[in-house]
Protein backbone atom coordinates (compact mmCIF):
# COMPACT_ATOMS: atom_id res chain seq x y z
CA UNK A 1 -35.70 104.01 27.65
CA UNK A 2 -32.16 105.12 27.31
CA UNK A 3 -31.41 107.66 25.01
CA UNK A 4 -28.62 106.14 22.48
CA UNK A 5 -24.84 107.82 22.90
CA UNK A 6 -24.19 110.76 20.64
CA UNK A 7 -21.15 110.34 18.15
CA UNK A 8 -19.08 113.03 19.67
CA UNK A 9 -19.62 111.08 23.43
CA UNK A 10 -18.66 107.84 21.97
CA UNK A 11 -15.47 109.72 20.31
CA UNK A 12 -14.63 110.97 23.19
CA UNK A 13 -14.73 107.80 25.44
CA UNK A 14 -12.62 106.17 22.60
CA UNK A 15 -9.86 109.39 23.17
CA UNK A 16 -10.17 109.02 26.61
CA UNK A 17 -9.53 105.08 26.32
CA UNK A 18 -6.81 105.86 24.28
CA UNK A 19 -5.23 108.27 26.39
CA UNK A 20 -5.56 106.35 29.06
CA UNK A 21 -3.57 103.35 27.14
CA UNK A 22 -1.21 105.69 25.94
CA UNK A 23 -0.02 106.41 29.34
CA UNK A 24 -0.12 102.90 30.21
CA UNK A 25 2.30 102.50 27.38
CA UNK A 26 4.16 105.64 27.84
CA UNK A 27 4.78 104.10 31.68
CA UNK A 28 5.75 100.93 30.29
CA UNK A 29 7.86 102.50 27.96
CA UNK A 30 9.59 105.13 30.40
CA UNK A 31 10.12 101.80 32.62
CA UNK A 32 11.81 99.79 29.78
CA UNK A 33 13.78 102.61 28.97
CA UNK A 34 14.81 102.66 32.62
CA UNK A 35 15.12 99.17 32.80
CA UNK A 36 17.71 99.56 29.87
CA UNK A 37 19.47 102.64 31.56
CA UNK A 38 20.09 100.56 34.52
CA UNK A 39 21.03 97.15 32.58
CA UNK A 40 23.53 99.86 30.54
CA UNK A 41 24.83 100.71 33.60
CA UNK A 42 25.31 97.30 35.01
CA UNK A 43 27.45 95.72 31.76
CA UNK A 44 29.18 98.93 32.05
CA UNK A 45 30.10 98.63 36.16
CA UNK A 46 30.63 95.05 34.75
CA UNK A 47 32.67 95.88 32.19
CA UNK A 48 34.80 98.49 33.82
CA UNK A 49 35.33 95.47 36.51
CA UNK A 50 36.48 92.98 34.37
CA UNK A 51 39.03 95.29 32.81
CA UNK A 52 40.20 96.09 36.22
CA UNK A 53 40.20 92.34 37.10
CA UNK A 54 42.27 92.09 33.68
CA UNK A 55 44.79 94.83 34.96
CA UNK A 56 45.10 93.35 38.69
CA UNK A 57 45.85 89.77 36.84
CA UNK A 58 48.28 90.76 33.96
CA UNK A 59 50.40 93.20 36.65
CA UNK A 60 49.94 89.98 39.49
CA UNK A 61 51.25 88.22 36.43
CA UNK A 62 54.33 90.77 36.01
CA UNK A 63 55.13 90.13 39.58
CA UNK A 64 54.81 86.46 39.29
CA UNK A 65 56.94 86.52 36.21
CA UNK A 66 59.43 89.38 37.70
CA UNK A 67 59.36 86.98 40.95
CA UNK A 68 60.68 84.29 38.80
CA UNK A 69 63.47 86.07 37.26
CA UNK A 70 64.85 87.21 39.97
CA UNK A 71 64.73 83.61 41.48
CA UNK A 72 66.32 82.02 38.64
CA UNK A 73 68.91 85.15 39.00
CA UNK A 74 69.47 84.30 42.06
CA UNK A 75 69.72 80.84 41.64
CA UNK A 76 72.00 81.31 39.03
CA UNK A 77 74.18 84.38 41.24
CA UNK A 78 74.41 81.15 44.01
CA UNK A 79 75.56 79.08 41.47
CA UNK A 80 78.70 80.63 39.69
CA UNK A 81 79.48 83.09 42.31
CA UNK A 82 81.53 80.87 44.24
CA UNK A 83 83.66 79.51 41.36
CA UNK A 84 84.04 82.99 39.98
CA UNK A 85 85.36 84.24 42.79
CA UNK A 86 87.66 81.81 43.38
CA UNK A 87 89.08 82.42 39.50
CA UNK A 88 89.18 86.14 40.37
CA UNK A 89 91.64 85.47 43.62
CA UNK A 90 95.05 85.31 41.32
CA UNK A 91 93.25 87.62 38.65
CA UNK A 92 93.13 90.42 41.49
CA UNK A 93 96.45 89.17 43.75
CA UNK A 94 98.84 88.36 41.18
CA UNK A 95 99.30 91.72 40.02
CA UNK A 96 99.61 93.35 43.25
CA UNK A 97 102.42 90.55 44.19
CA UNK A 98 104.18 91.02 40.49
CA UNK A 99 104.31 94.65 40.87
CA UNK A 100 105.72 94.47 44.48
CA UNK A 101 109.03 92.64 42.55
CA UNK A 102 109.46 95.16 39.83
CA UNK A 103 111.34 98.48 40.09
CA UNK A 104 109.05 101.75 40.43
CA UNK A 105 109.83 102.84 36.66
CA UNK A 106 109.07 100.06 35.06
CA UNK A 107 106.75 99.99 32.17
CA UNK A 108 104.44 96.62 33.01
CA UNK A 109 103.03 98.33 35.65
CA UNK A 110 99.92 99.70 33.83
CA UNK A 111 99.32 96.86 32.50
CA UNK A 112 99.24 95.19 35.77
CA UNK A 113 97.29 97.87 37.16
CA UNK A 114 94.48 97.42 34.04
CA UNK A 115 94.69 93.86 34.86
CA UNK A 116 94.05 94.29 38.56
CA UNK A 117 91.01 96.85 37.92
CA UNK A 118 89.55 94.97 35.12
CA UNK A 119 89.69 92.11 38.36
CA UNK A 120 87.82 94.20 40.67
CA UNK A 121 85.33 95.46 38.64
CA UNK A 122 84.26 92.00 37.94
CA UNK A 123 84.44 91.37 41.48
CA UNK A 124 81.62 94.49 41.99
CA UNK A 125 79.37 92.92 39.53
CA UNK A 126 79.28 89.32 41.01
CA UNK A 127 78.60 91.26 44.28
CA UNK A 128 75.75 93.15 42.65
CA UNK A 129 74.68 89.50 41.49
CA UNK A 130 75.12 87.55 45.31
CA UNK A 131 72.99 90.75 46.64
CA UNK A 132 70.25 89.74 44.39
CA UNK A 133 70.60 85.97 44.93
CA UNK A 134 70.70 86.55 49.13
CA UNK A 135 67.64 84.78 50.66
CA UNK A 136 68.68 85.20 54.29
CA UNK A 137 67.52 88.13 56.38
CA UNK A 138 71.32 89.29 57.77
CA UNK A 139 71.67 90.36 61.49
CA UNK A 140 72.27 94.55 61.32
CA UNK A 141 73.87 96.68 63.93
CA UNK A 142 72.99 100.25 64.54
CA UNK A 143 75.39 102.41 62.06
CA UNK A 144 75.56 106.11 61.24
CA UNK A 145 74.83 107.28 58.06
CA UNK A 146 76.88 110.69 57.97
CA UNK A 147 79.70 108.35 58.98
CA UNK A 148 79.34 106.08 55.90
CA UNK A 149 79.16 108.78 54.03
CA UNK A 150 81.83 110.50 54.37
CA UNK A 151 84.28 107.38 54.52
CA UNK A 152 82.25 106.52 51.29
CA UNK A 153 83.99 109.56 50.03
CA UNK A 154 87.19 109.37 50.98
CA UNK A 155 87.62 106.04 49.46
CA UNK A 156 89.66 105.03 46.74
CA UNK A 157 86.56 104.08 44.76
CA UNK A 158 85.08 107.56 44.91
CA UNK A 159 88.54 109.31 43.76
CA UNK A 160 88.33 107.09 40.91
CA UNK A 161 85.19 108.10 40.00
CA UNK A 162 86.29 111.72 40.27
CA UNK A 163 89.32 111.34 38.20
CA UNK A 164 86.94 109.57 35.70
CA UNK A 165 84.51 112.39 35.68
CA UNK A 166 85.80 115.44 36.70
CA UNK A 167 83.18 117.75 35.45
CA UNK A 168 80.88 116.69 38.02
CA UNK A 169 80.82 118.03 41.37
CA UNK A 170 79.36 116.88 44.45
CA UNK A 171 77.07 119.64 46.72
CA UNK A 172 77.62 118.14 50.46
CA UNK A 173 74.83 118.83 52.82
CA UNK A 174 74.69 116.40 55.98
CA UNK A 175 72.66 116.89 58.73
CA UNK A 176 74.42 116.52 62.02
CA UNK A 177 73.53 114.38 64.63
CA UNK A 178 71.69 111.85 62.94
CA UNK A 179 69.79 108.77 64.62
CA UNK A 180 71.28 105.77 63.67
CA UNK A 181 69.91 103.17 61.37
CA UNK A 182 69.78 99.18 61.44
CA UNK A 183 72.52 98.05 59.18
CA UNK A 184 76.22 97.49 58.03
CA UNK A 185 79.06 99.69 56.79
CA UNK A 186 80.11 97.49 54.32
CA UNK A 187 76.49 97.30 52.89
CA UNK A 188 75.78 101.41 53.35
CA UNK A 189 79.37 101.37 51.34
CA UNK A 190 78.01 99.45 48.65
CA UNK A 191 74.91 101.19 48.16
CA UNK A 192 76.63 104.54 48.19
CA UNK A 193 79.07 103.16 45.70
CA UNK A 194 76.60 101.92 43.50
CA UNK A 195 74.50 104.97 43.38
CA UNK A 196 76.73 107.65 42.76
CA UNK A 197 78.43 105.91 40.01
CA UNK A 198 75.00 105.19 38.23
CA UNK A 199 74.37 109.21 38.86
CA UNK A 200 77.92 110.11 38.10
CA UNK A 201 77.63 108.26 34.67
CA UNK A 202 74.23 109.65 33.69
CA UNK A 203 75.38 113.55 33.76
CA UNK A 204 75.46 115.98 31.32
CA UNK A 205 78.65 117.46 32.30
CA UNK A 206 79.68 119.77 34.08
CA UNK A 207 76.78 119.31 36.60
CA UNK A 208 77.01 119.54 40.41
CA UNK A 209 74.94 117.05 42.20
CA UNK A 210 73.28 117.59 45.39
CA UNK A 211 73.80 115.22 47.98
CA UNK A 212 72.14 115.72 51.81
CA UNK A 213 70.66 113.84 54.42
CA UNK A 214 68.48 114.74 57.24
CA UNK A 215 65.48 113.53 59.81
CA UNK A 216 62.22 112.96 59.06
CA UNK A 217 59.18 112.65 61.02
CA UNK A 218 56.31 110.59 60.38
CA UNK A 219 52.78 112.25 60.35
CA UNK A 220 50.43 111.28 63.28
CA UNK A 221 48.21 109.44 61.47
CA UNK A 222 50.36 107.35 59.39
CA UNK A 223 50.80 103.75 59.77
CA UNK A 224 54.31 103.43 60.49
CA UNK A 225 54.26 101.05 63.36
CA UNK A 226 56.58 101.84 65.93
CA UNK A 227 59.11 103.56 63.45
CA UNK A 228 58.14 107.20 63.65
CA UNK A 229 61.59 108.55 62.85
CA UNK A 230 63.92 107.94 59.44
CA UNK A 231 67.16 108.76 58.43
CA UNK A 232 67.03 110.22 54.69
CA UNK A 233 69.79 110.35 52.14
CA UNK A 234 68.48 112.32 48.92
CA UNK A 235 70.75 112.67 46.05
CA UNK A 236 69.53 115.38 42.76
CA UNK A 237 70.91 115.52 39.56
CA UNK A 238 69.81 118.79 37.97
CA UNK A 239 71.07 117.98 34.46
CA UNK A 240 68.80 114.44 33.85
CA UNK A 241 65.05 113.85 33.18
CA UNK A 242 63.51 110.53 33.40
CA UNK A 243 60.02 109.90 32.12
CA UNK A 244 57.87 107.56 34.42
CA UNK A 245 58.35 104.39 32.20
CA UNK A 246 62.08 104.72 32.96
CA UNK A 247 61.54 105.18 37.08
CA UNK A 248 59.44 102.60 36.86
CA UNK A 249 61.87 100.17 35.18
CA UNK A 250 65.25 101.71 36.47
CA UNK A 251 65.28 98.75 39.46
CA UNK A 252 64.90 96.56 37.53
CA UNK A 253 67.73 93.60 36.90
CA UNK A 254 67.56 93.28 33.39
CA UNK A 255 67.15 97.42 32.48
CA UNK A 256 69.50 99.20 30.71
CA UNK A 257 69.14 102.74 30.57
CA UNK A 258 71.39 103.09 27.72
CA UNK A 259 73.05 100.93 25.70
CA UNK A 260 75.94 103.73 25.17
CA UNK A 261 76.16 104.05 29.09
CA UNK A 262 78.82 101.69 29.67
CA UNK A 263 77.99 100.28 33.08
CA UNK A 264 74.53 102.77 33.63
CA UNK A 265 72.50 99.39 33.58
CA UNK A 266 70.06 97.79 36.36
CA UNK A 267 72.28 95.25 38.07
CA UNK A 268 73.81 98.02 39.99
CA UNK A 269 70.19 99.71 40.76
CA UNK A 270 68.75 96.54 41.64
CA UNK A 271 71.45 95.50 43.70
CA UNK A 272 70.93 99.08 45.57
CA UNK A 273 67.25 98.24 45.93
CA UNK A 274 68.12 94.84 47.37
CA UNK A 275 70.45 96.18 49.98
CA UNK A 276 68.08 98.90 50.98
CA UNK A 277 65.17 96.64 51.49
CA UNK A 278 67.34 94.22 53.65
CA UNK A 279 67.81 97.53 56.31
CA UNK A 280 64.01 97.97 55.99
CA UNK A 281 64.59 101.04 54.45
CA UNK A 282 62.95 102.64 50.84
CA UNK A 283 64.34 103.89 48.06
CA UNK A 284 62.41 106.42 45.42
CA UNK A 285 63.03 108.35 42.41
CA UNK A 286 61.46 111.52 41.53
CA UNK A 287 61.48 113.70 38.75
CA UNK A 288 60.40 116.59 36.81
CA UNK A 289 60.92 119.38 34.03
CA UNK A 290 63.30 122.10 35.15
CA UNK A 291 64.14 120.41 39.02
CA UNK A 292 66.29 117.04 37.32
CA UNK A 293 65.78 113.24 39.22
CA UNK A 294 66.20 112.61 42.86
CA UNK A 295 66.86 109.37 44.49
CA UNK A 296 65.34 109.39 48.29
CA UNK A 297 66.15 106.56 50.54
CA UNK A 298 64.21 106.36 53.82
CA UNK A 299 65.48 104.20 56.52
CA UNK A 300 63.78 103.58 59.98
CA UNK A 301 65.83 105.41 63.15
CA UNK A 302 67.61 102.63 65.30
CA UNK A 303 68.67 102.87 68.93
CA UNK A 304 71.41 101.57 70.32
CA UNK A 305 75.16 102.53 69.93
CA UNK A 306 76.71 102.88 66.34
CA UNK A 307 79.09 99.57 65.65
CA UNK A 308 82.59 100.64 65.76
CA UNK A 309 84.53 100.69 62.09
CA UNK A 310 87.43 99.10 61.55
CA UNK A 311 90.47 101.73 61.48
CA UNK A 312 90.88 103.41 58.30
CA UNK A 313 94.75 102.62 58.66
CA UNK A 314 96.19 99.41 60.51
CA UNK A 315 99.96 97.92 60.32
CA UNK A 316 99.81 94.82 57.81
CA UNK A 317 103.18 93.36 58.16
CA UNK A 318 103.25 91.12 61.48
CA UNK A 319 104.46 87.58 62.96
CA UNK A 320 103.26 84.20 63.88
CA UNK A 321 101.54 80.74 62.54
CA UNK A 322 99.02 81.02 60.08
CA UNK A 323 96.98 77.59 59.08
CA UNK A 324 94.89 78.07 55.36
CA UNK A 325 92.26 75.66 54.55
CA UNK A 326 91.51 75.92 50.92
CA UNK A 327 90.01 73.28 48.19
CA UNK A 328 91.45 75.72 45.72
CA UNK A 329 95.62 75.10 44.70
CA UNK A 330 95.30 78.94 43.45
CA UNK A 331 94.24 80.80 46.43
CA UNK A 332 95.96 78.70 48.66
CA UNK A 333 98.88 79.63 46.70
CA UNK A 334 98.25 83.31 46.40
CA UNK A 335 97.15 83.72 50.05
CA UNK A 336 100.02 82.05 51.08
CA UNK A 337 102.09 84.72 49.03
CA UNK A 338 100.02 87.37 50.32
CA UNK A 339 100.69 86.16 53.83
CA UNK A 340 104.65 84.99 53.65
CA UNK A 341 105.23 88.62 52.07
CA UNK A 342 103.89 89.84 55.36
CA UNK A 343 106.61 88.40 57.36
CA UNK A 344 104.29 85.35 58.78
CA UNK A 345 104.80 81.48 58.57
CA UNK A 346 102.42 79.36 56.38
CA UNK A 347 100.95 76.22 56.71
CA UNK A 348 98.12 75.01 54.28
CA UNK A 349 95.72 72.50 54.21
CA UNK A 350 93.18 71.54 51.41
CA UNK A 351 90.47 70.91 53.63
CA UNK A 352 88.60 70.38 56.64
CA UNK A 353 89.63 66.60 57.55
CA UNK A 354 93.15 67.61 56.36
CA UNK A 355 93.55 70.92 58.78
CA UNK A 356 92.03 68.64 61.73
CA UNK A 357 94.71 65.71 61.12
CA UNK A 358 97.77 68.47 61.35
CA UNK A 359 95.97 69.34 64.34
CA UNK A 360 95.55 65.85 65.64
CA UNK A 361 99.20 64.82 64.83
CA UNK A 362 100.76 68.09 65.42
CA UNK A 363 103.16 67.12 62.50
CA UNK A 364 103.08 71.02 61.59
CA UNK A 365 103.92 72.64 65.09
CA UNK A 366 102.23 72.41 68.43
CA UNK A 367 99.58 75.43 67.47
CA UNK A 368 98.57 78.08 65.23
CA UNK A 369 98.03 81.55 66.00
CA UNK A 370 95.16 82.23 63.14
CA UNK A 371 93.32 79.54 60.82
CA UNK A 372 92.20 81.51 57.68
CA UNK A 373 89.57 78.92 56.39
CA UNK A 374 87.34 78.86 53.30
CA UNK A 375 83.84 78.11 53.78
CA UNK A 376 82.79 75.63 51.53
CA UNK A 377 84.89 72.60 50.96
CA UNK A 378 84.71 68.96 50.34
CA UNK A 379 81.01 68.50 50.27
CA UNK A 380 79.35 67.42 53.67
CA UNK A 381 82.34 68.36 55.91
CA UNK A 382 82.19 72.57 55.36
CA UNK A 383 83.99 75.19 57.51
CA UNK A 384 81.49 75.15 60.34
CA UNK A 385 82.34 71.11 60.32
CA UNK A 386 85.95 71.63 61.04
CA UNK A 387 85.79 74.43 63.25
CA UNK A 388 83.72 72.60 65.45
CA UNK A 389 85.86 69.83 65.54
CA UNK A 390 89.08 72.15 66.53
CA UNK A 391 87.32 73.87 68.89
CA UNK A 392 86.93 71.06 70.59
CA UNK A 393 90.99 70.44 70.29
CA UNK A 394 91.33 74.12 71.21
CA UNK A 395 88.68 76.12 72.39
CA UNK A 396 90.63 79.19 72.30
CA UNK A 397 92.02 79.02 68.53
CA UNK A 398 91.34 82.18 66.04
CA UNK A 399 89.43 81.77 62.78
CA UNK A 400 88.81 84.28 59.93
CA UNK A 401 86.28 82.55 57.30
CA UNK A 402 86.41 83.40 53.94
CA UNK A 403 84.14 82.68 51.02
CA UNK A 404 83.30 83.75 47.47
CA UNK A 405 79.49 83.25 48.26
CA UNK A 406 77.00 84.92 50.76
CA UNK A 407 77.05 85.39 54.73
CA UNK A 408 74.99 82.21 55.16
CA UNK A 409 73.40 81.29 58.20
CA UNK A 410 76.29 78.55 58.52
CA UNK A 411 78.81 80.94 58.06
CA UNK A 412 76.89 83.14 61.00
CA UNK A 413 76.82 80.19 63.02
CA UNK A 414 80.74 80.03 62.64
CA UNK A 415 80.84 83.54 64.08
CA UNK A 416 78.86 82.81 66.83
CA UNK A 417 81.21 79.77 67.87
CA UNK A 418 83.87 82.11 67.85
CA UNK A 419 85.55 83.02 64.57
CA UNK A 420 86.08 86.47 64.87
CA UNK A 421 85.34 87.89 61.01
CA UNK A 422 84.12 86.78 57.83
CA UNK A 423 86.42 88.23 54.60
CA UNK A 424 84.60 88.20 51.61
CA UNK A 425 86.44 86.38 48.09
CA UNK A 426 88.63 87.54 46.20
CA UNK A 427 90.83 89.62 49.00
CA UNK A 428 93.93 91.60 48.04
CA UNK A 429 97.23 92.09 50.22
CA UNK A 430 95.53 94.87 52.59
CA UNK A 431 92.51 93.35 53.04
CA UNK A 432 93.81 90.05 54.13
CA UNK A 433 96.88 91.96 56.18
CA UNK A 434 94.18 93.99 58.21
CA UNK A 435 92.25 90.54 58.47
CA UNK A 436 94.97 89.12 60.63
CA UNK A 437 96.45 91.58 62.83
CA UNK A 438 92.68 92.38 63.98
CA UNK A 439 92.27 88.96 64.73
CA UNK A 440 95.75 88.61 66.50
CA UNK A 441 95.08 91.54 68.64
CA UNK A 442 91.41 90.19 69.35
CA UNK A 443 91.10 88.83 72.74
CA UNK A 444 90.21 85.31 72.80
């Protein structure tokens, strides 16, 4: 016969039950908690992604919107650069023809002169504007950037911006023999133009800015493609500070540094930033407390030979038949001015099917030694339309085309058939008198 449990075995089977259920719970407790841990964990990975998914949309949604401005910019650059330019053609030549008539004392000069600059200035922002609004991918030629450079700075632009700031010096260091880059003078002008006015503007004078330029290699393992080499232009302003939500806006179209700062606004920037991309080159700014802002622009070394720039001086005056083709009564009239001053004989047509029926009839002479031609006319029948058509009269005639828009494709396609330059609207007296006697002298 079993003996009956004592109390204190029975208590202690009881503790021992309980312990035992206590670390049952304790386990199931110590899992929930890590059960919790790790769900804690989760919504916060899942939170911290969502935010990021929330950053990557609203700055894909910048770019969208940013995308859109620029294309309604542009748009809107394609749209009234033409006509403007065209108005600008007597605002810009009529003041350089009325001050050829008066003596060399007389007192309407400066205002002609105010009137001619307030003309060109416009003309610089509605080329800031058409460098936004170009869509086309131009064809570059291997240029030197030392050489833009210094014909940058021997322009007439740059000793107005001197005379206009004369505190401010410029600290010269160029590397010599520099590869060459993919691009265009006239573009490599324009940037340099651009940029050192913006920096010019923005000094607390006096200052001396440091301008160089030099070769850099690419590291090894970058991925650089076949581009291993770049031509650098850095220019430092020791007296300015930006903070980093100014560098990151300053390319922008629509910034304005500030509102004091006369022209220190982001057309001219953006219009830098446009140009650079198009020569698959970079542009940065850096800066910092005590070293001032840099702008770096990195372009890819090109091989090949540098294109040849047109003489700095060139006679202007000169002789023969000159046939402009113009839907516009002003610039025909002003470029017929421009070109009668220079000692040559004018004949004008106001477009295409007009210039081809002089040819067909001859009823204005037997041939002309230069057709200065706008680019878009009537609509349908353009320049490349009626060059076409005289080529086929004369296969060996000149052509200049001029425009107050972009170097389109069509107007490319001009220059392939054999027009020999395109001039850009509004043109003054030298620009057009160069235009010609290169063209005369070109072999056909």
């Amino acid at each position: 016969m079993n003996k009956p449990e004592s109390k204190e075995t029975h208590i202690e089977a009881q503790l021992s039950r309980l312990q035992e259920e206590c670390q049952v719970l304790q386990k199931m407790l110590d899992q929930e908690r890590a059960f919790r841990l790790h769900a804690e964990n989760e919504l916060r990975v899942c939170d911290e992604q969502l935010k990021a998914s929330e950053q990557r949309e609203k700055s894909l949604q910048n770019r969208v919107t940013e995308a859109r401005q620029m294309e309604l910019l542009g748009k809107l650059a394609g749209v009234v650069a033409h006509e403007l330019n065209n108005i600008l053609v007597p605002v810009v030549g009529y003041p350089e023809l009325i001050q050829n008539e008066l003596p060399p004392d007389s007192p309407s000069r400066e205002f002609l002169n105010l009137i001619g600059a307030a003309g060109k200035k416009a003309v610089a922002y509605i080329s800031d504007l058409l460098a936004l609004a170009r869509q086309e991918s131009p064809v570059f030629k291997p240029a030197q950037l030392n050489t833009a450079i210094q014909r940058h700075l021997e322009s007439p632009d740059f000793s107005e911006l001197k005379t206009q700031y004369p505190s401010v010096e410029l600290d010269l260091k160029l590397t010599p023999n520099l590869p060459l880059l993919s691009g265009s003078y006239g573009r490599l002008n324009r940037i340099l133009g651009n940029l050192l006015a913006y920096v010019f503007e923005i000094s607390v004078q006096p200052c001396t800015l440091e301008l160089n330029t030099c070769r850099e290699e690419a590291p090894s393992d970058s991925s650089v493609g076949s581009n291993k080499s770049f031509v650098v232009f850095r220019l430092r302003n020791p007296s300015i500070e930006m903070a980093a939500d100014e560098m990151a806006k300053i390319f922008e179209p629509f910034y304005i540094r500030n509102r004091t700062c006369g022209s220190a606004n982001g057309l001219s920037l953006a219009a830098v930033y446009v140009l650079v991309k198009e020569q698959k080159g970079r542009i940065h700014v850096h800066s910092a407390p005590g070293k001032g802002t840099e702008f770096v622009m990195r372009f890819p070394a090109a091989a090949g030979q540098a294109a040849p720039l047109a003489p700095k001086t060139h006679p202007l005056s000169g002789s023969g038949r000159i046939l402009v083709v113009d839907d516009e009564q002003n610039t025909r009239d002003i470029t017929s001015r421009f070109l009668k001053r220079l000692g040559y004989e004018v004949v004008t047509a106001e477009n295409g099917h007009d210039a081809i029926r002089l040819y067909e009839s001859g009823a204005a002479g037997s041939s002309f030694d230069v057709i200065l031609m706008d680019m878009i006319m009537e609509r349908g029948f353009d320049g490349l339309d009626t060059f076409s058509q005289i080529k086929e009269l004369n296969p060996r005639q000149r052509c200049i085309i001029t425009s107050g828009y972009l170097e389109s494709d069509r107007v490319r396609q001009v220059l392939v058939m054999g027009a020999g330059q395109f001039l850009p609207k509004p043109y003054t007296l030298e620009q057009i008198g160069r235009a010609i006697r290169a063209e005369m002298e070109r072999g056909t």
